[in-house]
C-alpha atoms as a PDB file:
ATOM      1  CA  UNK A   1      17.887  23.825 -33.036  1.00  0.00           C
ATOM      2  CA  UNK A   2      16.805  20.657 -30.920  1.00  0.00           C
ATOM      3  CA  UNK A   3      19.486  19.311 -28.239  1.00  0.00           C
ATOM      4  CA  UNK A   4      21.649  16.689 -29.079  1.00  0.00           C
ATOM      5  CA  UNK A   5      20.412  13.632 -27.575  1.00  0.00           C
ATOM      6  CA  UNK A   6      22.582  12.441 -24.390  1.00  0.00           C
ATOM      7  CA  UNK A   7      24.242   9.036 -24.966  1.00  0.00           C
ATOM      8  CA  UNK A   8      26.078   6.801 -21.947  1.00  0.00           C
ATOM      9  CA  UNK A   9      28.560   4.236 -22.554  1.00  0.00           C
ATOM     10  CA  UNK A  10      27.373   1.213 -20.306  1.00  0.00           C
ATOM     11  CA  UNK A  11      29.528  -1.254 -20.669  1.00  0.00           C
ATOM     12  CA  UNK A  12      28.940  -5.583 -20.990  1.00  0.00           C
ATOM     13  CA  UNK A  13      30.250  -6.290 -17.356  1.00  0.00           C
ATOM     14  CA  UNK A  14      27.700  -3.391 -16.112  1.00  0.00           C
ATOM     15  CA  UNK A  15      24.988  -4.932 -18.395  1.00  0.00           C
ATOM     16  CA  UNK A  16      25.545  -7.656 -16.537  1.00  0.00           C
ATOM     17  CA  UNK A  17      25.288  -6.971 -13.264  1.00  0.00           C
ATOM     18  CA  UNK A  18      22.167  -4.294 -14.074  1.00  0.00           C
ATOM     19  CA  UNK A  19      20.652  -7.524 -15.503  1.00  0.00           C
ATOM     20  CA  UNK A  20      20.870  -9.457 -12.558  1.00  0.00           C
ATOM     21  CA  UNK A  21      19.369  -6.052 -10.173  1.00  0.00           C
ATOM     22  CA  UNK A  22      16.565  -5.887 -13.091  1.00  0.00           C
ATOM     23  CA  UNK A  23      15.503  -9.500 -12.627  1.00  0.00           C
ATOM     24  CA  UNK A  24      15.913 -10.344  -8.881  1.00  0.00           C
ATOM     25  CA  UNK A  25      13.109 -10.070  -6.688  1.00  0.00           C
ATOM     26  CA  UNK A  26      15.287  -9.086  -3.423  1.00  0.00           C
ATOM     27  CA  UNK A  27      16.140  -5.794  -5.416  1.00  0.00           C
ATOM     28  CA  UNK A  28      14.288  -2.858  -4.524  1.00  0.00           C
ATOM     29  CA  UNK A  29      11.395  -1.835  -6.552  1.00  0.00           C
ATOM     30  CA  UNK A  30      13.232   1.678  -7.565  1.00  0.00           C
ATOM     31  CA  UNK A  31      16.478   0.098  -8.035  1.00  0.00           C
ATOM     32  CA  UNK A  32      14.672  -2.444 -10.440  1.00  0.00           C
ATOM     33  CA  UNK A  33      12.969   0.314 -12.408  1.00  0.00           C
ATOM     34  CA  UNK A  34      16.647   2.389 -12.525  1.00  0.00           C
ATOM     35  CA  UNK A  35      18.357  -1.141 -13.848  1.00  0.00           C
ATOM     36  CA  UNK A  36      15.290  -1.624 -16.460  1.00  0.00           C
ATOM     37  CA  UNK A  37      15.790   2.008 -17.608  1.00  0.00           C
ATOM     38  CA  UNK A  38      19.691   1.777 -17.992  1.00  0.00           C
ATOM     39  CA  UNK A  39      19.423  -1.552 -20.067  1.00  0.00           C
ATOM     40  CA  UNK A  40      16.530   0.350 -22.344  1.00  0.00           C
ATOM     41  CA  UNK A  41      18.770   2.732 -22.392  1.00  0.00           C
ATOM     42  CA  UNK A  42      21.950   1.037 -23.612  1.00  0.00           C
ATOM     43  CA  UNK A  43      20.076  -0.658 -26.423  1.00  0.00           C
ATOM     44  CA  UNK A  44      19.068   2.136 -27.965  1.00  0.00           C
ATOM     45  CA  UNK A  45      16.028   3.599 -26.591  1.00  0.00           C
ATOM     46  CA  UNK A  46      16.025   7.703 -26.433  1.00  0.00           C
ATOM     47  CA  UNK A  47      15.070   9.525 -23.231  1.00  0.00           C
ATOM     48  CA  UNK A  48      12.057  10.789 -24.567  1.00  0.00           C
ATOM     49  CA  UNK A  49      10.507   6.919 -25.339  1.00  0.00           C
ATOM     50  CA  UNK A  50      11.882   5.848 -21.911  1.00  0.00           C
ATOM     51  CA  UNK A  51       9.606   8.476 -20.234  1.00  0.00           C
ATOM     52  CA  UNK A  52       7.021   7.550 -21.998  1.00  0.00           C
ATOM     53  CA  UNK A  53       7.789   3.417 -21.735  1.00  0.00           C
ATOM     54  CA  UNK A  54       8.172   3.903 -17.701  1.00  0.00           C
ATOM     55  CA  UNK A  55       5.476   6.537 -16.833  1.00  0.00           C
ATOM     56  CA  UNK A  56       8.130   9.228 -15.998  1.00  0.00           C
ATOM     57  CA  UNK A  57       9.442  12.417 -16.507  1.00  0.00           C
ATOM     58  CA  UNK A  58      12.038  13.361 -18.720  1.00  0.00           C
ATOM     59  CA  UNK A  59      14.078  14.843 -16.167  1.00  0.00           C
ATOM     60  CA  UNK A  60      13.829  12.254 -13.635  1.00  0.00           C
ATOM     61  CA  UNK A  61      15.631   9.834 -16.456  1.00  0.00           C
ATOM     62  CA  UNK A  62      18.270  12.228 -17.160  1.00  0.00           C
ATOM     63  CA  UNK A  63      18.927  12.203 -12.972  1.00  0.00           C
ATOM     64  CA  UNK A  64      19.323   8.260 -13.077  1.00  0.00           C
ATOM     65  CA  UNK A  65      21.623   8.332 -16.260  1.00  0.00           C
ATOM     66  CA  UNK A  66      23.146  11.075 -14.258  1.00  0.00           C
ATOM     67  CA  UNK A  67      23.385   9.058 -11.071  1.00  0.00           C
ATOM     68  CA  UNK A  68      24.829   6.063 -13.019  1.00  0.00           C
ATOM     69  CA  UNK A  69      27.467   8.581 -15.002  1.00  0.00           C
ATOM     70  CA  UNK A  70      29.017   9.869 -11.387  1.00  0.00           C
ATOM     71  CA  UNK A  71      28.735   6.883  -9.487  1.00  0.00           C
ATOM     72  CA  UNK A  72      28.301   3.559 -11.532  1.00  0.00           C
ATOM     73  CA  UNK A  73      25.717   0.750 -10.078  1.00  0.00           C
ATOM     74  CA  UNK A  74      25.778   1.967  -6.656  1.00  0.00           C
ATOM     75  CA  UNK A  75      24.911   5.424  -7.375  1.00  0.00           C
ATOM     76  CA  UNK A  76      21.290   3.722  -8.259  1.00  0.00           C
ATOM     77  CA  UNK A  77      20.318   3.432  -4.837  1.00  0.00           C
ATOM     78  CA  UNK A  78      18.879   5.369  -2.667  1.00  0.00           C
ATOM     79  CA  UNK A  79      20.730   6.298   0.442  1.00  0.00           C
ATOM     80  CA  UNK A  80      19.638   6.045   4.064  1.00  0.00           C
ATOM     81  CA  UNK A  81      16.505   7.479   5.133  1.00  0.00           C
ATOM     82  CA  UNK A  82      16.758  10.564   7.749  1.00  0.00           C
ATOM     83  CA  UNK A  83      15.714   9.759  11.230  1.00  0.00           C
ATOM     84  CA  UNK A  84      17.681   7.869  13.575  1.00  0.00           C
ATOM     85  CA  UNK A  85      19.312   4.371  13.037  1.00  0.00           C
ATOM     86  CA  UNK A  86      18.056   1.638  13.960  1.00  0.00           C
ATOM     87  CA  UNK A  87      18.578   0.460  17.702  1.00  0.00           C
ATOM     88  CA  UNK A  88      18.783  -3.433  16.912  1.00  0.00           C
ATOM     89  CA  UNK A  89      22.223  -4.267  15.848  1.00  0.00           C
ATOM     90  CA  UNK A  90      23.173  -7.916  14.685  1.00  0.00           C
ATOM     91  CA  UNK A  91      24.392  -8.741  17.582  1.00  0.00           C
ATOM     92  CA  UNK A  92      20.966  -8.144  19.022  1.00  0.00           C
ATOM     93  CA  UNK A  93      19.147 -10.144  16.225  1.00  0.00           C
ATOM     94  CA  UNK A  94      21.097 -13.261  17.056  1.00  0.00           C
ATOM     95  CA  UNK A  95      20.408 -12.971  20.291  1.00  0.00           C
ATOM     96  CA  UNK A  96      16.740 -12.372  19.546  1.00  0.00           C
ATOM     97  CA  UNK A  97      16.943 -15.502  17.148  1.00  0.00           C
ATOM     98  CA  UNK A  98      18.338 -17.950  20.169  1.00  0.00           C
ATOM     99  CA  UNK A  99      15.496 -16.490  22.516  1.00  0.00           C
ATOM    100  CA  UNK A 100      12.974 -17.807  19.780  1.00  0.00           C
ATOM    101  CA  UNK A 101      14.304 -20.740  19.227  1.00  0.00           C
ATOM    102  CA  UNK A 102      14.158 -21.538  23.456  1.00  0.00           C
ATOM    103  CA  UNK A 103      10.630 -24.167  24.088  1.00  0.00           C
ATOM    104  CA  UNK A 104       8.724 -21.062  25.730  1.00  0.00           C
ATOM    105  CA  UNK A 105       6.302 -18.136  25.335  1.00  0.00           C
ATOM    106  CA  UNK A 106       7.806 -14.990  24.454  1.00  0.00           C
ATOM    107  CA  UNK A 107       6.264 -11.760  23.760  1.00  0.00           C
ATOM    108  CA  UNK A 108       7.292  -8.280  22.493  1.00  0.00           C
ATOM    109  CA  UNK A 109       7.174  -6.952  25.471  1.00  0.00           C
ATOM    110  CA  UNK A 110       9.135  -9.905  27.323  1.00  0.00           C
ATOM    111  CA  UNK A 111      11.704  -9.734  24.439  1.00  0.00           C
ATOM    112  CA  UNK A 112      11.988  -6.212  25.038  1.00  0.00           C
ATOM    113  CA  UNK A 113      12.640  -6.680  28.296  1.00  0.00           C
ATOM    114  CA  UNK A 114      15.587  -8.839  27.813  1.00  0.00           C
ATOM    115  CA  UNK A 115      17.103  -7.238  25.248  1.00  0.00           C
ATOM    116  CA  UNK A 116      16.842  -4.330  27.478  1.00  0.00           C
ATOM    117  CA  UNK A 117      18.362  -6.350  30.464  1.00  0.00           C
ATOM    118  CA  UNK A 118      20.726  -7.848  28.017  1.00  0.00           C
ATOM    119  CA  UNK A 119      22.142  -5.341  25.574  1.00  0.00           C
ATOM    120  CA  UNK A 120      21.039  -2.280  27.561  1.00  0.00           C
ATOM    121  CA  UNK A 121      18.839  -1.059  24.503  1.00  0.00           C
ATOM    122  CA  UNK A 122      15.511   0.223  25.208  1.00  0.00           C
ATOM    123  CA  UNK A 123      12.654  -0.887  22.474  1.00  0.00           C
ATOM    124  CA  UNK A 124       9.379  -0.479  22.635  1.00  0.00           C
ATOM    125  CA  UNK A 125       6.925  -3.666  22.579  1.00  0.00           C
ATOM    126  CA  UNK A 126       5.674  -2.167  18.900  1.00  0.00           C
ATOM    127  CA  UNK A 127       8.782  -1.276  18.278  1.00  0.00           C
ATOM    128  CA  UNK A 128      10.145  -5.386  18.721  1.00  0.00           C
ATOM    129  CA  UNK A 129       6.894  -6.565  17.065  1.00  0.00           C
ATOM    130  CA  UNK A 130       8.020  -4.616  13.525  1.00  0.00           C
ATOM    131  CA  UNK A 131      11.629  -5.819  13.565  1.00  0.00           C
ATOM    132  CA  UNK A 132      10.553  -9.437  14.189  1.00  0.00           C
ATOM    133  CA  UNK A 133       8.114  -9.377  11.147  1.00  0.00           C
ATOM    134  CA  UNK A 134      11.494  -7.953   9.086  1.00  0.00           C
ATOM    135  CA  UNK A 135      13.193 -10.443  10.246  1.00  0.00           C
ATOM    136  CA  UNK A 136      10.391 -13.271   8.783  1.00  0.00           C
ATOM    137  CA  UNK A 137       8.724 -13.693  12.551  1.00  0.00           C
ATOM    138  CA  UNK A 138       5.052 -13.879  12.765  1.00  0.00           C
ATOM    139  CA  UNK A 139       3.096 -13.457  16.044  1.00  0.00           C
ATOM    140  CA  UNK A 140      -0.150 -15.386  17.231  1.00  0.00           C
ATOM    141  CA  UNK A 141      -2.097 -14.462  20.007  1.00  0.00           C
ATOM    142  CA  UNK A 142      -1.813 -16.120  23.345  1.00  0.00           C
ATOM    143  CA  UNK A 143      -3.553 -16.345  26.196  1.00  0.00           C
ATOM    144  CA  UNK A 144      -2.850 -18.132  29.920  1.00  0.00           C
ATOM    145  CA  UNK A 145      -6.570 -19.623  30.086  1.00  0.00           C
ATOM    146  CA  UNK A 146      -6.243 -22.679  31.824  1.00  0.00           C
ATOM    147  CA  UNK A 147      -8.898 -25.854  30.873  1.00  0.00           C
ATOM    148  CA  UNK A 148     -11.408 -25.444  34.144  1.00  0.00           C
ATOM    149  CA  UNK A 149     -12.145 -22.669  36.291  1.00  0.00           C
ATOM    150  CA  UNK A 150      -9.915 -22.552  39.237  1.00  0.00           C
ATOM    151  CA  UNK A 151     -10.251 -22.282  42.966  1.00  0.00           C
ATOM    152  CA  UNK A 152     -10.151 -18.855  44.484  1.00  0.00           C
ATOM    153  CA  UNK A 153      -8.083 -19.877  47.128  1.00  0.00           C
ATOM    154  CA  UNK A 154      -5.469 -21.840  45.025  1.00  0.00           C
ATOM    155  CA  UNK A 155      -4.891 -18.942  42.451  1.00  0.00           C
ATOM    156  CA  UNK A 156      -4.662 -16.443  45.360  1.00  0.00           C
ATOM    157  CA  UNK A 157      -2.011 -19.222  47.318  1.00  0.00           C
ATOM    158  CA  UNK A 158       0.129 -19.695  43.956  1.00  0.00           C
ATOM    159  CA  UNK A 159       0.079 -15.813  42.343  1.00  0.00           C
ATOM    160  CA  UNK A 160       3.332 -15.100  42.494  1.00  0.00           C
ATOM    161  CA  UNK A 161       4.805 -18.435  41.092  1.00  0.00           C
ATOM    162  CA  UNK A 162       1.923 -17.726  38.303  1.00  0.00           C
ATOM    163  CA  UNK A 163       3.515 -14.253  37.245  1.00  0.00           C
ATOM    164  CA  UNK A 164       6.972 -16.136  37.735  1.00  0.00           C
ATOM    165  CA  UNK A 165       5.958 -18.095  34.949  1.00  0.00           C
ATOM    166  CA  UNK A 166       4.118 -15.606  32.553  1.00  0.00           C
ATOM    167  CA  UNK A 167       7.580 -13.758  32.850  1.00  0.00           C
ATOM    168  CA  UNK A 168       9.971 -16.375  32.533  1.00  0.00           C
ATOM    169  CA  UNK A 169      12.796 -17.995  34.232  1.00  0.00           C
ATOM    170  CA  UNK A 170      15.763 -15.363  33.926  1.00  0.00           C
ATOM    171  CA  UNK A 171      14.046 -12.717  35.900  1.00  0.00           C
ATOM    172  CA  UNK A 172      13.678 -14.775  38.615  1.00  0.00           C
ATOM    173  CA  UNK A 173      17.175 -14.621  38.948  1.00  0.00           C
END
């Protein structure tokens, strides 16, 4: 004798709010596919044409119907990955965000530095580079090449104002 097949009440207000995870692109890709399947799922569709519709297991649809059953819409997502959390905190970012906005150079390492001196948070210069492209930040490469070949005897006279400037004003200080 075959199993009965499983049946969730979703209800309209759920629907609703599925909908809106289904068709927003700032939802997750897995949290998208886990709203599509619930919707299929509440108009009918059995767990054995779902699989077959998404390109997944059986049992991996029973575990999001599962998922949904004990903990509604926010039992969908996933939770935290392992590994330690991350060092930046929003404080941090707004302070990274004034930085940027300052008329000057700054690079990972330099920003590092400050949030370091700032915050007392040590972050690697790779480490700065990957939060700034999550937070929409691209970098360009720059260079301190000036137009015509200098004197010896200058650049050797005005070094350390040079590296004064590479690094900024506030370390100066």
């Amino acid at each position: 004798m075959a199993r009965p097949a499983r049946r969730i009440d979703i209800s309209l207000e759920d629907d609703l709010l599925l909908r809106e995870l289904e068709t927003s692109p700032h939802t997750h890709p897995k949290l998208r596919l886990r709203a599509s399947i619930l919707r299929l799922h509440r108009q009918g569709w059995s767990i054995p044409q779902l699989s077959e519709h998404f390109a997944r297991n059986r049992q991996a649809i029973h575990n999001d119907l599962t998922r949904f059953e004990q903990h509604g819409i926010a039992g969908l997502a996933d939770s935290f990955p392992p590994g330690q959390p991350c060092r930046v905190t929003p404080e941090i970012e707004q302070f990274l965000h004034e930085k940027l906005r300052e008329e000057r150079f700054w690079s990972a390492p330099l920003l590092s530095q400050a949030v370091e001196k700032q915050f007392a948070v040590s972050l690697t210069s790779r480490a700065m580079v990957n939060h700034l492209k999550r937070l929409g930040y691209s970098w360009k490469r720059a260079r301190y090449a000036p137009a015509k070949k200098l004197d010896p005897k200058v650049m050797q006279e005005h070094q350390a104002s040079l590296e004064t400037l590479k690094r900024g004003h506030w370390t100066a200080n």
